[in-house]
PDB file of N, CA and C in Angstrom:
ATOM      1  N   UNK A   1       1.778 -82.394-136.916  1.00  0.00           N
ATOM      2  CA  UNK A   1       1.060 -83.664-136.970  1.00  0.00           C
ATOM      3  C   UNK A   1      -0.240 -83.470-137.751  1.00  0.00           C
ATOM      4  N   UNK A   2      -0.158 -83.850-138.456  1.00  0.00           N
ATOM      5  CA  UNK A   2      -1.895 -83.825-139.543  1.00  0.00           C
ATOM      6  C   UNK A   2      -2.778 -84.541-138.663  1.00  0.00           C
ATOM      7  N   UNK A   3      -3.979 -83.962-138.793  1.00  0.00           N
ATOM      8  CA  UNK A   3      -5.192 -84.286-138.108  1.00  0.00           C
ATOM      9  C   UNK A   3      -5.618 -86.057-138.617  1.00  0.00           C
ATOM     10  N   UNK A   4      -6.156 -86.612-137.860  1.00  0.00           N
ATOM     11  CA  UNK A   4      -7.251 -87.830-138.656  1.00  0.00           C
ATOM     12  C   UNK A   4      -8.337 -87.925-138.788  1.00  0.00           C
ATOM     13  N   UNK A   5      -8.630 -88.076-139.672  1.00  0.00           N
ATOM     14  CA  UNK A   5     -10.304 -88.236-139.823  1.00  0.00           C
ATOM     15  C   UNK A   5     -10.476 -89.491-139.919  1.00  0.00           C
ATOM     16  N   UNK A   6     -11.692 -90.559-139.898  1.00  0.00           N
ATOM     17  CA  UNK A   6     -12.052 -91.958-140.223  1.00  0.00           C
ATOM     18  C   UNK A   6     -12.785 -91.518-140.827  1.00  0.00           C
ATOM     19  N   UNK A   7     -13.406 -92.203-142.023  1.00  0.00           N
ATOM     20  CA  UNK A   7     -14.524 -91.431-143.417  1.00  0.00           C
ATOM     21  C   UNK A   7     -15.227 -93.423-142.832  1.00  0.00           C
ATOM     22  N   UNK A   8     -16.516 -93.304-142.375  1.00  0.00           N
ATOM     23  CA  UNK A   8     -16.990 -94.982-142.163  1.00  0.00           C
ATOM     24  C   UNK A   8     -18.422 -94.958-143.115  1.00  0.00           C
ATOM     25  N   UNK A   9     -18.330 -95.473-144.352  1.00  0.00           N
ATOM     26  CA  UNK A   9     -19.383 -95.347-145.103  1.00  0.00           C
ATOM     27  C   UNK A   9     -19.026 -97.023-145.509  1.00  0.00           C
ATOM     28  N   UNK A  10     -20.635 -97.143-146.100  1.00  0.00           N
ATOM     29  CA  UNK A  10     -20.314 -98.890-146.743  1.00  0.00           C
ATOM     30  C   UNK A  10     -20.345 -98.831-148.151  1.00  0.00           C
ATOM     31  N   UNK A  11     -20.614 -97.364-148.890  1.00  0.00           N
ATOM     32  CA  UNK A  11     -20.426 -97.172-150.334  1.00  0.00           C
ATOM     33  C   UNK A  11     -18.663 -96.884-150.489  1.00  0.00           C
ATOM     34  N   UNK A  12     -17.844 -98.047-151.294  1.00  0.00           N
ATOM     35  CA  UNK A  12     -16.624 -97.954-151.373  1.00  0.00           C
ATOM     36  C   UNK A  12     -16.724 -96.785-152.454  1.00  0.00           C
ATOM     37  N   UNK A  13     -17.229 -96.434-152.918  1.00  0.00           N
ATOM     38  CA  UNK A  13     -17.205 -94.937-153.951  1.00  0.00           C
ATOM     39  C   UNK A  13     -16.992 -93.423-153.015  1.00  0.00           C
ATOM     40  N   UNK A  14     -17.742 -93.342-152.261  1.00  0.00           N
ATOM     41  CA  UNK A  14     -17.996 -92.544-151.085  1.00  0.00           C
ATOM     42  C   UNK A  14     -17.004 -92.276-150.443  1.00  0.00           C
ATOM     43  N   UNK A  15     -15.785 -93.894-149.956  1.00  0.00           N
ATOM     44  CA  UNK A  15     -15.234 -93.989-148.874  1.00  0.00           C
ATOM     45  C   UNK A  15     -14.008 -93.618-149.911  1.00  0.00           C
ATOM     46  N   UNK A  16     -13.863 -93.768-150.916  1.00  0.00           N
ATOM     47  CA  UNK A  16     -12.571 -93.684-151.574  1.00  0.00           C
ATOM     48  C   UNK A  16     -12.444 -92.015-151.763  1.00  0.00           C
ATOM     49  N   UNK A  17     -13.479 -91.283-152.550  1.00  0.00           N
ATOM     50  CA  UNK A  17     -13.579 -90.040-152.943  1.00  0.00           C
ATOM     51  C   UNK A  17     -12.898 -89.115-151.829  1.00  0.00           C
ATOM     52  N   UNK A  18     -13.839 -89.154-150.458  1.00  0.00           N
ATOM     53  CA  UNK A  18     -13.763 -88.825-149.476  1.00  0.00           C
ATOM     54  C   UNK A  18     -11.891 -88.983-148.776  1.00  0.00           C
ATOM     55  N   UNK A  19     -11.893 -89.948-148.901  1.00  0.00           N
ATOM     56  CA  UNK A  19     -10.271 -90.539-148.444  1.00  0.00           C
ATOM     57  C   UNK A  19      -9.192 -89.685-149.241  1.00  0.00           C
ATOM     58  N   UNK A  20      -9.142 -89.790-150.847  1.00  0.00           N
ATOM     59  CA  UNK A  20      -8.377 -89.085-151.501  1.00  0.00           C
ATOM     60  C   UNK A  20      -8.846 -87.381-151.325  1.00  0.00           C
ATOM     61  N   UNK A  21     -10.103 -87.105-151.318  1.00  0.00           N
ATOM     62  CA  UNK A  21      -9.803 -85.285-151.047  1.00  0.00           C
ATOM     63  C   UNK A  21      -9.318 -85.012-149.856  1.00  0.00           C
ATOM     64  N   UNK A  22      -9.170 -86.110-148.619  1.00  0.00           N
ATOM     65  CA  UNK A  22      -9.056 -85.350-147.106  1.00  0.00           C
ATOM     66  C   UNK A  22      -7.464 -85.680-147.047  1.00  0.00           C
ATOM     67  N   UNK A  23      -6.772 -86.654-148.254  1.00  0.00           N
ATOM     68  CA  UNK A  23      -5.167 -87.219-148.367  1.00  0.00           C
ATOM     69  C   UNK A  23      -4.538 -85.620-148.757  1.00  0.00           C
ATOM     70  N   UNK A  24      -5.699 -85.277-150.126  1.00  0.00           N
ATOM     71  CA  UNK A  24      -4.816 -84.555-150.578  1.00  0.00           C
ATOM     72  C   UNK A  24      -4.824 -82.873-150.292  1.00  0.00           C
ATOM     73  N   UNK A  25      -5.543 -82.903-148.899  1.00  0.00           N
ATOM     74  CA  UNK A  25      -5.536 -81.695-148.555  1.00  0.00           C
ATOM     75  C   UNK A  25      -4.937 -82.267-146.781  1.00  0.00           C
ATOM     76  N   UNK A  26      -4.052 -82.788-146.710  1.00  0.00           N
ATOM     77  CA  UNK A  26      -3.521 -82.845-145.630  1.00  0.00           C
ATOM     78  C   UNK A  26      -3.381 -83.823-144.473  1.00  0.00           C
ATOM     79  N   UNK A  27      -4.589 -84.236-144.683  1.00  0.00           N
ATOM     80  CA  UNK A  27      -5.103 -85.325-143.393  1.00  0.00           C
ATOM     81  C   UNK A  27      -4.877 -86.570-143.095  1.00  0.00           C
ATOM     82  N   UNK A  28      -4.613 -87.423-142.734  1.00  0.00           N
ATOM     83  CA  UNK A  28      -4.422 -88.787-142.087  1.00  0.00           C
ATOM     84  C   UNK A  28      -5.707 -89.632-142.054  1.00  0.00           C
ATOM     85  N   UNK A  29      -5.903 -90.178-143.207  1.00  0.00           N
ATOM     86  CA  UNK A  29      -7.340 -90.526-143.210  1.00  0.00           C
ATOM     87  C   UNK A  29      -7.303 -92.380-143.121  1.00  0.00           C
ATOM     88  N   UNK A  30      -8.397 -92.694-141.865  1.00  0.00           N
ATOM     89  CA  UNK A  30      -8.470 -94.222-141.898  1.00  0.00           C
ATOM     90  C   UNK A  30     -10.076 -94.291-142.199  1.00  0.00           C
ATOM     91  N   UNK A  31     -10.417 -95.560-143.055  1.00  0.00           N
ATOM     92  CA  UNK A  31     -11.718 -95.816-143.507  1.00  0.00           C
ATOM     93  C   UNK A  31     -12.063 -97.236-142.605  1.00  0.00           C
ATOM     94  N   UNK A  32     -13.387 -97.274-142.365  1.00  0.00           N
ATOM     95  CA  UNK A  32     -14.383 -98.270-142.081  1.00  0.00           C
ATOM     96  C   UNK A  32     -15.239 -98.571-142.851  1.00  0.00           C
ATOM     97  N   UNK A  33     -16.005 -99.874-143.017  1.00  0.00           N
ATOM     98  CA  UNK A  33     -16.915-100.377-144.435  1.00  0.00           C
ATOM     99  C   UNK A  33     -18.340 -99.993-143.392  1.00  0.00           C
ATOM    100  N   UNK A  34     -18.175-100.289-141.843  1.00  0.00           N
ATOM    101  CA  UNK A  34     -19.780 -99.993-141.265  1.00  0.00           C
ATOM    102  C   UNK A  34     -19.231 -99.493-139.449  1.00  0.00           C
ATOM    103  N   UNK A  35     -20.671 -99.308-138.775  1.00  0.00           N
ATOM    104  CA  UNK A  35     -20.511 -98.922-137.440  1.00  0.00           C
ATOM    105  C   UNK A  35     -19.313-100.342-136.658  1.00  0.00           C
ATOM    106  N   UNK A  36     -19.694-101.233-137.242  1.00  0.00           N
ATOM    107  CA  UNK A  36     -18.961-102.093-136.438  1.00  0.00           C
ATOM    108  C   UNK A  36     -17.209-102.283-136.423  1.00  0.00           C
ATOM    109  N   UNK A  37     -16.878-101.981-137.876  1.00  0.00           N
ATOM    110  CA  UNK A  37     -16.015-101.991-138.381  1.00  0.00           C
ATOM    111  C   UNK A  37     -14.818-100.604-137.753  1.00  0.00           C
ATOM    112  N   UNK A  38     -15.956 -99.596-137.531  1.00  0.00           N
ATOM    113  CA  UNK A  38     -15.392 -98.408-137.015  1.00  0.00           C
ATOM    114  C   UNK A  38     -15.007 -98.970-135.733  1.00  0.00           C
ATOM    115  N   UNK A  39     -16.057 -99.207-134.641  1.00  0.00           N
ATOM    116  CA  UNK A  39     -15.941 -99.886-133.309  1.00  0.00           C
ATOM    117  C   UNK A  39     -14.385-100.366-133.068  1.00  0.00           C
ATOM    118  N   UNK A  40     -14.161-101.244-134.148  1.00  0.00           N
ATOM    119  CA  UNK A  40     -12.805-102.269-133.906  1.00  0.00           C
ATOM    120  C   UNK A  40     -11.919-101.304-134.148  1.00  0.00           C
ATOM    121  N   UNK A  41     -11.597-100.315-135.316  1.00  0.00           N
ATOM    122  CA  UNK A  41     -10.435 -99.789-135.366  1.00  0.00           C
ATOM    123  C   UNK A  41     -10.464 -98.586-134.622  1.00  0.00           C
ATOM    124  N   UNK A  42     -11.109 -98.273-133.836  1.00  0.00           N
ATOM    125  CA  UNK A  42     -11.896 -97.284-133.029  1.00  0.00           C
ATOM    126  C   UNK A  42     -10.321 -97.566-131.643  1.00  0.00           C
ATOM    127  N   UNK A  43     -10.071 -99.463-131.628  1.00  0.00           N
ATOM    128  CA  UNK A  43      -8.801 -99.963-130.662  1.00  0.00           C
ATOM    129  C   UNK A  43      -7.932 -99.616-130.816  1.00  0.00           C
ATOM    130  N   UNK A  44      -7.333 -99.260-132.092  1.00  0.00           N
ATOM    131  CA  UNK A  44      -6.318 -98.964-132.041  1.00  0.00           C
ATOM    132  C   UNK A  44      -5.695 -97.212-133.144  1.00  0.00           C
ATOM    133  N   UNK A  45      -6.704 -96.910-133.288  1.00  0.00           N
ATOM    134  CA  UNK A  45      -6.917 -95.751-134.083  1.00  0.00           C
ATOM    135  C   UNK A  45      -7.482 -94.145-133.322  1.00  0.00           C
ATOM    136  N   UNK A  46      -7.028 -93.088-132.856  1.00  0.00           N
ATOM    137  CA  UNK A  46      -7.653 -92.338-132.335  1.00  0.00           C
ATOM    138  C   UNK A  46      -8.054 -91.371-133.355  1.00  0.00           C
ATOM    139  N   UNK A  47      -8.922 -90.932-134.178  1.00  0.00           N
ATOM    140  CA  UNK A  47      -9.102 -89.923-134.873  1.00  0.00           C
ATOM    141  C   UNK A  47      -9.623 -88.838-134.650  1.00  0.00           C
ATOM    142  N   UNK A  48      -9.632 -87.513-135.324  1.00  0.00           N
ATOM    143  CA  UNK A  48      -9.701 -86.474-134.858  1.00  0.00           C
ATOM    144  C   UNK A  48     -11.650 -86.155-135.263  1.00  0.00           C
ATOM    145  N   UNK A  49     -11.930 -86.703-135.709  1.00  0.00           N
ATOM    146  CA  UNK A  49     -12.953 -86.414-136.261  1.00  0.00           C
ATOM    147  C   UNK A  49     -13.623 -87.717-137.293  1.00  0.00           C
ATOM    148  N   UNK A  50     -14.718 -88.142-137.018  1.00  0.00           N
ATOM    149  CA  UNK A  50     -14.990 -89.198-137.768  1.00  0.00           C
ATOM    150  C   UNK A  50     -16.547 -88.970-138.739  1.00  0.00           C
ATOM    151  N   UNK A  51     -16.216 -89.223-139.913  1.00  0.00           N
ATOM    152  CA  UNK A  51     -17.507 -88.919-140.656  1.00  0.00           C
ATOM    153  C   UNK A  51     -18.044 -89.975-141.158  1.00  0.00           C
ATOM    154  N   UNK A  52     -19.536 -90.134-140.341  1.00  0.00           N
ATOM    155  CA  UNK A  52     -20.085 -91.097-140.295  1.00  0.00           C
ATOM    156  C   UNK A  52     -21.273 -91.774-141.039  1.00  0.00           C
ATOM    157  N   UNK A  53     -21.548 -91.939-141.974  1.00  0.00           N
ATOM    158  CA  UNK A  53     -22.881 -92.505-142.628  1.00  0.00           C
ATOM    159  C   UNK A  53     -23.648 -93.038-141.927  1.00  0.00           C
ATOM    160  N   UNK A  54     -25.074 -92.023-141.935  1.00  0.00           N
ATOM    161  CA  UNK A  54     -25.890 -92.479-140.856  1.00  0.00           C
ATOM    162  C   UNK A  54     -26.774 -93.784-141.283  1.00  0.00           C
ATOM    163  N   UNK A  55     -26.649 -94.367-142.246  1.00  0.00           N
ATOM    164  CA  UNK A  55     -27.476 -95.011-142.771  1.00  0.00           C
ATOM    165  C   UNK A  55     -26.423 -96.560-143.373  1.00  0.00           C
ATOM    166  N   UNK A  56     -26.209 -96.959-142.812  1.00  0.00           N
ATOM    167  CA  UNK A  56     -25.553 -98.832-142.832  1.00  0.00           C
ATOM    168  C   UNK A  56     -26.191-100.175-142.739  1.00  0.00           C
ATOM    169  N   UNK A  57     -25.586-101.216-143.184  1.00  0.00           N
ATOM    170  CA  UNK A  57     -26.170-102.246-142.916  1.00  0.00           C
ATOM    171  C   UNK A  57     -25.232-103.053-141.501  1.00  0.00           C
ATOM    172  N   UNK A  58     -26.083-103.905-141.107  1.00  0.00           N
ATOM    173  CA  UNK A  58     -24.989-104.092-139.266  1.00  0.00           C
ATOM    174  C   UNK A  58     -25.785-103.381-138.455  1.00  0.00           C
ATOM    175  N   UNK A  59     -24.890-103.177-137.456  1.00  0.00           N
ATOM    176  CA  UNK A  59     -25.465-102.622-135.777  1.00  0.00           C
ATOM    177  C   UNK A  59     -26.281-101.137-136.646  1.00  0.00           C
ATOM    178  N   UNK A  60     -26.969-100.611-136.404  1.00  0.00           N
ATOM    179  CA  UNK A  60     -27.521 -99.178-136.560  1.00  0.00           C
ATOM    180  C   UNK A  60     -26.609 -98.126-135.779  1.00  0.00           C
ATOM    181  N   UNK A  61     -26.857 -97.315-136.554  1.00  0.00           N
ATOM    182  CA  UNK A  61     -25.667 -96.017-136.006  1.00  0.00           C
ATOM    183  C   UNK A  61     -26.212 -95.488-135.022  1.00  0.00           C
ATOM    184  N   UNK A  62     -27.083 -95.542-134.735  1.00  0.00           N
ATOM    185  CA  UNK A  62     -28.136 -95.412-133.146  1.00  0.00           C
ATOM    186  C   UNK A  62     -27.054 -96.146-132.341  1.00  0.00           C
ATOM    187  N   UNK A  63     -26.978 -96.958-132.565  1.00  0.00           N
ATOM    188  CA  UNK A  63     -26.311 -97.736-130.886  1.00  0.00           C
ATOM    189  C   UNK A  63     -24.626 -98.017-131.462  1.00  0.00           C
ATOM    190  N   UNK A  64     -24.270 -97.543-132.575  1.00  0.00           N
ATOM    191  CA  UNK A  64     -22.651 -97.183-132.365  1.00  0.00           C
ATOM    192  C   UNK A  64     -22.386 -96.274-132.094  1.00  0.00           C
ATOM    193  N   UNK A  65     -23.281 -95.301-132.306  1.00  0.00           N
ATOM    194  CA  UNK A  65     -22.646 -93.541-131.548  1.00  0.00           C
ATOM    195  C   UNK A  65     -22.284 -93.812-129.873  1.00  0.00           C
ATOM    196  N   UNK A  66     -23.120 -93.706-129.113  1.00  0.00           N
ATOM    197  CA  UNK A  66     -23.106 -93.601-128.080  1.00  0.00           C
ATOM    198  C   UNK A  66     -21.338 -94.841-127.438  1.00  0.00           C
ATOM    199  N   UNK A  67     -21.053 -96.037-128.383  1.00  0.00           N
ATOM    200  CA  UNK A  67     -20.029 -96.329-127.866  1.00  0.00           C
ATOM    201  C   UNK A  67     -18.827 -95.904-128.405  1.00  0.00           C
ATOM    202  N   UNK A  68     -18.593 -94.677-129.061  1.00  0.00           N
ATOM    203  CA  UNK A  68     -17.710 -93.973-129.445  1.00  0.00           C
ATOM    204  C   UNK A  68     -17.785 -92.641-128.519  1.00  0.00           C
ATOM    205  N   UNK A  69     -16.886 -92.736-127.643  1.00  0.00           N
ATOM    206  CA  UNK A  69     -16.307 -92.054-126.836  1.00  0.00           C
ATOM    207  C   UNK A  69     -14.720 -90.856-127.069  1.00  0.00           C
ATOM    208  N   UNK A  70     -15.345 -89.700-126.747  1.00  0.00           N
ATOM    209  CA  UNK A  70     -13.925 -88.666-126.668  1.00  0.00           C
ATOM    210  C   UNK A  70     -13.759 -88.240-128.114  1.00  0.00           C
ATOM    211  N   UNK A  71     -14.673 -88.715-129.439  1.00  0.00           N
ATOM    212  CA  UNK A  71     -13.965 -88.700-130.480  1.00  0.00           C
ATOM    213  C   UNK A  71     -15.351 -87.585-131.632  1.00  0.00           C
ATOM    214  N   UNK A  72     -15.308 -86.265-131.856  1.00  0.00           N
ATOM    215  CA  UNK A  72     -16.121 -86.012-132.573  1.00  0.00           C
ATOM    216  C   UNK A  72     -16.883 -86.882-133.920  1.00  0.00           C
ATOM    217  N   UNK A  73     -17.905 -86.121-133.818  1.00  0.00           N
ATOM    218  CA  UNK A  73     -18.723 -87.294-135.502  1.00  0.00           C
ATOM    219  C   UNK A  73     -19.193 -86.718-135.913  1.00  0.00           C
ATOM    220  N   UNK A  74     -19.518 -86.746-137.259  1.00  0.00           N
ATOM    221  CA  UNK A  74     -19.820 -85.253-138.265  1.00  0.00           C
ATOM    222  C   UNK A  74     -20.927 -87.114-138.977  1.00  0.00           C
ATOM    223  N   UNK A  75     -22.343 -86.557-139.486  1.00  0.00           N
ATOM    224  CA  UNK A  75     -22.923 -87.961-140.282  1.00  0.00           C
ATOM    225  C   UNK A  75     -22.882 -87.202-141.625  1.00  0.00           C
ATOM    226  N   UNK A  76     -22.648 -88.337-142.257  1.00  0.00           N
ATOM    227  CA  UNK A  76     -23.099 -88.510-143.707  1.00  0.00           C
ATOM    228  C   UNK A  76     -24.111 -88.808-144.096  1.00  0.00           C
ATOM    229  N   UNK A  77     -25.330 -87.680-144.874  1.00  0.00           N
ATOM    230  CA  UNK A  77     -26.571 -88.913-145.142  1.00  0.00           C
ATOM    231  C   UNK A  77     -27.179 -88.315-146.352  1.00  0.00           C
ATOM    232  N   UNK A  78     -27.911 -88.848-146.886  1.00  0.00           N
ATOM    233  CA  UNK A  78     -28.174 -89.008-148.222  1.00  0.00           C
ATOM    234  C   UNK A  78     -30.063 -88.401-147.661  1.00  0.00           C
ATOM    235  N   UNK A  79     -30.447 -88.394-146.784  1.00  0.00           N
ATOM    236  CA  UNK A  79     -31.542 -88.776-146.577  1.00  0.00           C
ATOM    237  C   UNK A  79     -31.791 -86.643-146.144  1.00  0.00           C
ATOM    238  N   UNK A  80     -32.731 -86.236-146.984  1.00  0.00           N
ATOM    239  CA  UNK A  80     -33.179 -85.376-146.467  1.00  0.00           C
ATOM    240  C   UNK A  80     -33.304 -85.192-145.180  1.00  0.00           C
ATOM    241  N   UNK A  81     -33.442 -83.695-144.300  1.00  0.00           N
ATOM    242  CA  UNK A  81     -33.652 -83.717-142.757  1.00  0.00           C
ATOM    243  C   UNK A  81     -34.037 -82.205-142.811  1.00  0.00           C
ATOM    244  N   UNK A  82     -34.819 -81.975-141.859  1.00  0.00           N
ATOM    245  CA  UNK A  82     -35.149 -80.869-141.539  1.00  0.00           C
ATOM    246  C   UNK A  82     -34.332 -80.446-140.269  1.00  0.00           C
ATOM    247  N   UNK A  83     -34.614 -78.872-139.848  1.00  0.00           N
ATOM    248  CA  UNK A  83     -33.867 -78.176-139.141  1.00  0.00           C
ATOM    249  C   UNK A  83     -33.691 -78.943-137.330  1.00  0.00           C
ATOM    250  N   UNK A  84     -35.015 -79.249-137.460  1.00  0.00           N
ATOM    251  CA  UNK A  84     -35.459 -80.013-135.752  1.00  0.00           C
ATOM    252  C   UNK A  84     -35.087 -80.895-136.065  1.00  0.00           C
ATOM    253  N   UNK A  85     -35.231 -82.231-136.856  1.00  0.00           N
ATOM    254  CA  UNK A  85     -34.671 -83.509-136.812  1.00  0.00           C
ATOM    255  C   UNK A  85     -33.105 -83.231-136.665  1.00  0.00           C
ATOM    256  N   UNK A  86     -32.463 -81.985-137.341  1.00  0.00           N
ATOM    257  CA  UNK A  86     -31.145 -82.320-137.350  1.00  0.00           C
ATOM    258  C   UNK A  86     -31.020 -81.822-136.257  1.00  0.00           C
ATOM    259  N   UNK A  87     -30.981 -80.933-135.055  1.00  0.00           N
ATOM    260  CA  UNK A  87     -30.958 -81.039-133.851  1.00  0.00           C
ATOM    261  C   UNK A  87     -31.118 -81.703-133.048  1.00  0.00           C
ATOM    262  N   UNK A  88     -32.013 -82.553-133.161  1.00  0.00           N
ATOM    263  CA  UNK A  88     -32.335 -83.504-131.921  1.00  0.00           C
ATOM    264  C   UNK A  88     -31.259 -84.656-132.521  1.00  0.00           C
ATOM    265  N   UNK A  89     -30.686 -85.196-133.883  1.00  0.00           N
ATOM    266  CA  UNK A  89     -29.276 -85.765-134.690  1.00  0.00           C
ATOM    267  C   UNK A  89     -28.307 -84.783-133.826  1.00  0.00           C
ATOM    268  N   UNK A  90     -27.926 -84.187-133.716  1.00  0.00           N
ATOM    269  CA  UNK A  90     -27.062 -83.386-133.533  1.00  0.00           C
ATOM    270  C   UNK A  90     -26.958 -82.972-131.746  1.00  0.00           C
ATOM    271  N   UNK A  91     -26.825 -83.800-131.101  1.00  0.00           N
ATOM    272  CA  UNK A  91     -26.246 -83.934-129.712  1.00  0.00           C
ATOM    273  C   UNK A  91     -24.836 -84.895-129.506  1.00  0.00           C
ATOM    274  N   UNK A  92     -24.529 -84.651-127.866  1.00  0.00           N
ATOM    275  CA  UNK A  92     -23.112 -85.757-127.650  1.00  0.00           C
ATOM    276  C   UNK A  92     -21.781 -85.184-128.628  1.00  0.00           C
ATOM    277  N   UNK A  93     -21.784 -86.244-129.087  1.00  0.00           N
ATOM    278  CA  UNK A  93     -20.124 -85.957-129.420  1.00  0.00           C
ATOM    279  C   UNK A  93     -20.700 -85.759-131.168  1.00  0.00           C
ATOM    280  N   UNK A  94     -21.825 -85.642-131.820  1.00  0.00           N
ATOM    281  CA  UNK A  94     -22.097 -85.557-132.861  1.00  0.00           C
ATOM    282  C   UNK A  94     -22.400 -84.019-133.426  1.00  0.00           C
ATOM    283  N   UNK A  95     -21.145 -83.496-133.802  1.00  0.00           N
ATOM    284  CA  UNK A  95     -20.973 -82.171-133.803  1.00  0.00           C
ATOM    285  C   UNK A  95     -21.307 -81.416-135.307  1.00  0.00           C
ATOM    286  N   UNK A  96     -21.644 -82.268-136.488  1.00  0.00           N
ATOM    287  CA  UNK A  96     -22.704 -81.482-137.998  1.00  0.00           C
ATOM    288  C   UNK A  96     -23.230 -82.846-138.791  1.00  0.00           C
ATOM    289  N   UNK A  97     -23.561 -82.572-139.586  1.00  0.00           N
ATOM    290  CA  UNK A  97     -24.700 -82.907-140.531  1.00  0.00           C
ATOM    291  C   UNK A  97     -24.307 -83.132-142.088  1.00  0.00           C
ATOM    292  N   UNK A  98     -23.607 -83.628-142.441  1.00  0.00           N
ATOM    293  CA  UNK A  98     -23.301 -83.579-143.786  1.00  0.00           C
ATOM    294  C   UNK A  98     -24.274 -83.879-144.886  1.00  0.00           C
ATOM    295  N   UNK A  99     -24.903 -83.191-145.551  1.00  0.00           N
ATOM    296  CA  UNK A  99     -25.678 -83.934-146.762  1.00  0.00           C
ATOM    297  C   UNK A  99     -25.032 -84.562-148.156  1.00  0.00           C
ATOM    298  N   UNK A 100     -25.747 -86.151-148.386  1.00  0.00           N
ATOM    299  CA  UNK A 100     -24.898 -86.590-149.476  1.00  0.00           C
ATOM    300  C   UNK A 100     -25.884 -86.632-150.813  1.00  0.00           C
ATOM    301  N   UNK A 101     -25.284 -85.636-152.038  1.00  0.00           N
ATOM    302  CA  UNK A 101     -24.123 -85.694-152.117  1.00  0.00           C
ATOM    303  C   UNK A 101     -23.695 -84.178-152.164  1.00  0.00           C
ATOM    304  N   UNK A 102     -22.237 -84.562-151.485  1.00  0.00           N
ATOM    305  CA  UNK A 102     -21.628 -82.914-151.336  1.00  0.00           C
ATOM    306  C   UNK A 102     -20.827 -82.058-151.776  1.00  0.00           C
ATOM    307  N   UNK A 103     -20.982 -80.953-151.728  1.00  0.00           N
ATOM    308  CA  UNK A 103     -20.042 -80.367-152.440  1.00  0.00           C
ATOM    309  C   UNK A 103     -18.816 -80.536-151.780  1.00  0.00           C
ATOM    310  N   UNK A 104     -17.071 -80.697-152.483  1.00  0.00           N
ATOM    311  CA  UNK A 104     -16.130 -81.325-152.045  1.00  0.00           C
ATOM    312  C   UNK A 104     -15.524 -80.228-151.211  1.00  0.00           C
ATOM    313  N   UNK A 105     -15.746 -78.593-151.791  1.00  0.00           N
ATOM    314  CA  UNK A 105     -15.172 -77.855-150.985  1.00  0.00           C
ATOM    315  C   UNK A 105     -16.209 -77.706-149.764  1.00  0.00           C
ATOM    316  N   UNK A 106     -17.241 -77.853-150.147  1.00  0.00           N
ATOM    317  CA  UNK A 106     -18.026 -77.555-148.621  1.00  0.00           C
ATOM    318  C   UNK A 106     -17.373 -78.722-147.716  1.00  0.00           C
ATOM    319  N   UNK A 107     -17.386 -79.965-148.083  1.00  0.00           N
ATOM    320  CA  UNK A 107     -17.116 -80.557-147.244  1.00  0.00           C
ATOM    321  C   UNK A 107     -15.883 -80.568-146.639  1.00  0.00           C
ATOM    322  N   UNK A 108     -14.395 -80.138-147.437  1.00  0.00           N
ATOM    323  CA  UNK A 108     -13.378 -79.763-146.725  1.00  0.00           C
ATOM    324  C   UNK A 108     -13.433 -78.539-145.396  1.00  0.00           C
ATOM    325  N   UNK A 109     -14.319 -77.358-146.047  1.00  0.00           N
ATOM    326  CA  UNK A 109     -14.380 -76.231-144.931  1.00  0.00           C
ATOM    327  C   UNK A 109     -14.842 -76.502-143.868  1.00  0.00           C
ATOM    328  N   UNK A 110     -15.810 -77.638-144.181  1.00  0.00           N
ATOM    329  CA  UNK A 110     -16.316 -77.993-142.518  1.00  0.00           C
ATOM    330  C   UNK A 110     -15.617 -78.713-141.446  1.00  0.00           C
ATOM    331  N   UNK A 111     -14.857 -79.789-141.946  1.00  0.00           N
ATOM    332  CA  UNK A 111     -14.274 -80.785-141.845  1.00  0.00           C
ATOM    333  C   UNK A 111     -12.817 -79.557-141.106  1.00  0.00           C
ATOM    334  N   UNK A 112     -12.490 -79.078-141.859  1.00  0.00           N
ATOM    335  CA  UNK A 112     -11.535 -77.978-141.433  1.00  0.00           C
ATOM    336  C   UNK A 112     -11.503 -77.074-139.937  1.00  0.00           C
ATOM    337  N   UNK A 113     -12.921 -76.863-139.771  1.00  0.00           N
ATOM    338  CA  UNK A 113     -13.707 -75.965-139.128  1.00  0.00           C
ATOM    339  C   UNK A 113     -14.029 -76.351-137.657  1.00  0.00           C
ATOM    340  N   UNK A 114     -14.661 -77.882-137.773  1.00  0.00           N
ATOM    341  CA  UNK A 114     -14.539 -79.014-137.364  1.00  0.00           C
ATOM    342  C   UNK A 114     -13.522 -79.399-136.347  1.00  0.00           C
ATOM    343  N   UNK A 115     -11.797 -79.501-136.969  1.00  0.00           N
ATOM    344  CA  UNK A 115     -11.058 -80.090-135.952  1.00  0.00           C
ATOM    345  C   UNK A 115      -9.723 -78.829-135.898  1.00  0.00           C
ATOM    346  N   UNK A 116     -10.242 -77.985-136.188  1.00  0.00           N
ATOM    347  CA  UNK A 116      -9.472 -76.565-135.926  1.00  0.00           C
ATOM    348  C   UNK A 116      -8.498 -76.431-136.460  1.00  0.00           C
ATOM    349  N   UNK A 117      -8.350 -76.929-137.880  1.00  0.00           N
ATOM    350  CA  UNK A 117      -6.865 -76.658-138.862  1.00  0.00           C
ATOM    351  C   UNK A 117      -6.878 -75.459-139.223  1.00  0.00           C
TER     352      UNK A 117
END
C-alpha cells in the first residue's frame, strides 16, 4: 500500500511540483488549496503525513493544527526561523520544518524518513 501524503499549500505551483515528485516516487498524494480545505478532506481522506504551509489565507494554521488529529504534519514555509522558534513550531502531531524553497531530494528524504518507507 503506498503511503499518503496531503501537500495543503495555496500556491498551485508548490502544490503541483510537490504532488508530481511525491507521484513519482511512490506515494498517494491528495492536495488542499488552504487549512480549511484540508479540514474537509481531512472526512474522508486519512493521510500518512501532511505537508503543511504555514502561512495561508482563511482560518490560520494556528487553529487548524490542533483540529487535525492522529495524522502527522511536516510545515512548509518560506519564512525564515530560527532554532527556538522552530521548536516551540515543532510540538503535537507537528513532527519537521520544511524550508521553502527546497531542495526536491531533501524534501523526498525527509518525507521518507517521516512516514517510515
Amino acid at each position: 500500500m503506498p503511503k499518503t501524503i496531503m501537500v495543503v499549500d495555496d500556491e498551485p505551483d508548490v502544490r503541483n511540483t510537490v504532488k508530481t515528485v511525491l507521484e513519482k516516487n511512490g506515494y498517494k498524494v491528495v492536495t488542499a488549496v488552504n487549512g480549511d480545505n484540508c479540514l474537509e478532506k481531512l472526512k474522508t481522506e486519512k493521510p500518512d503525513l501532511i505537508l503543511l504551509d504555514i502561512m495561508m489565507p482563511g482560518t490560520p494554521v494556528r487553529e487548524i493544527v490542533p483540529k487535525i488529529k492522529g495524522t502527522k504534519i511536516a510545515y512548509l514555509s518560506v519564512v525564515r526561523t530560527g532554532e527556538a522558534e522552530k521548536e516551540d513550531l515543532i510540538k503535537n502531531n507537528i513532527v519537521d520544518f520544511i524550508q521553502k524553497p527546497f531542495d526536491i531530494k531533501e524534501l523526498l528524504e525527509r518525507v521518507k524518513k517521516i512516514v517510515g518507507d
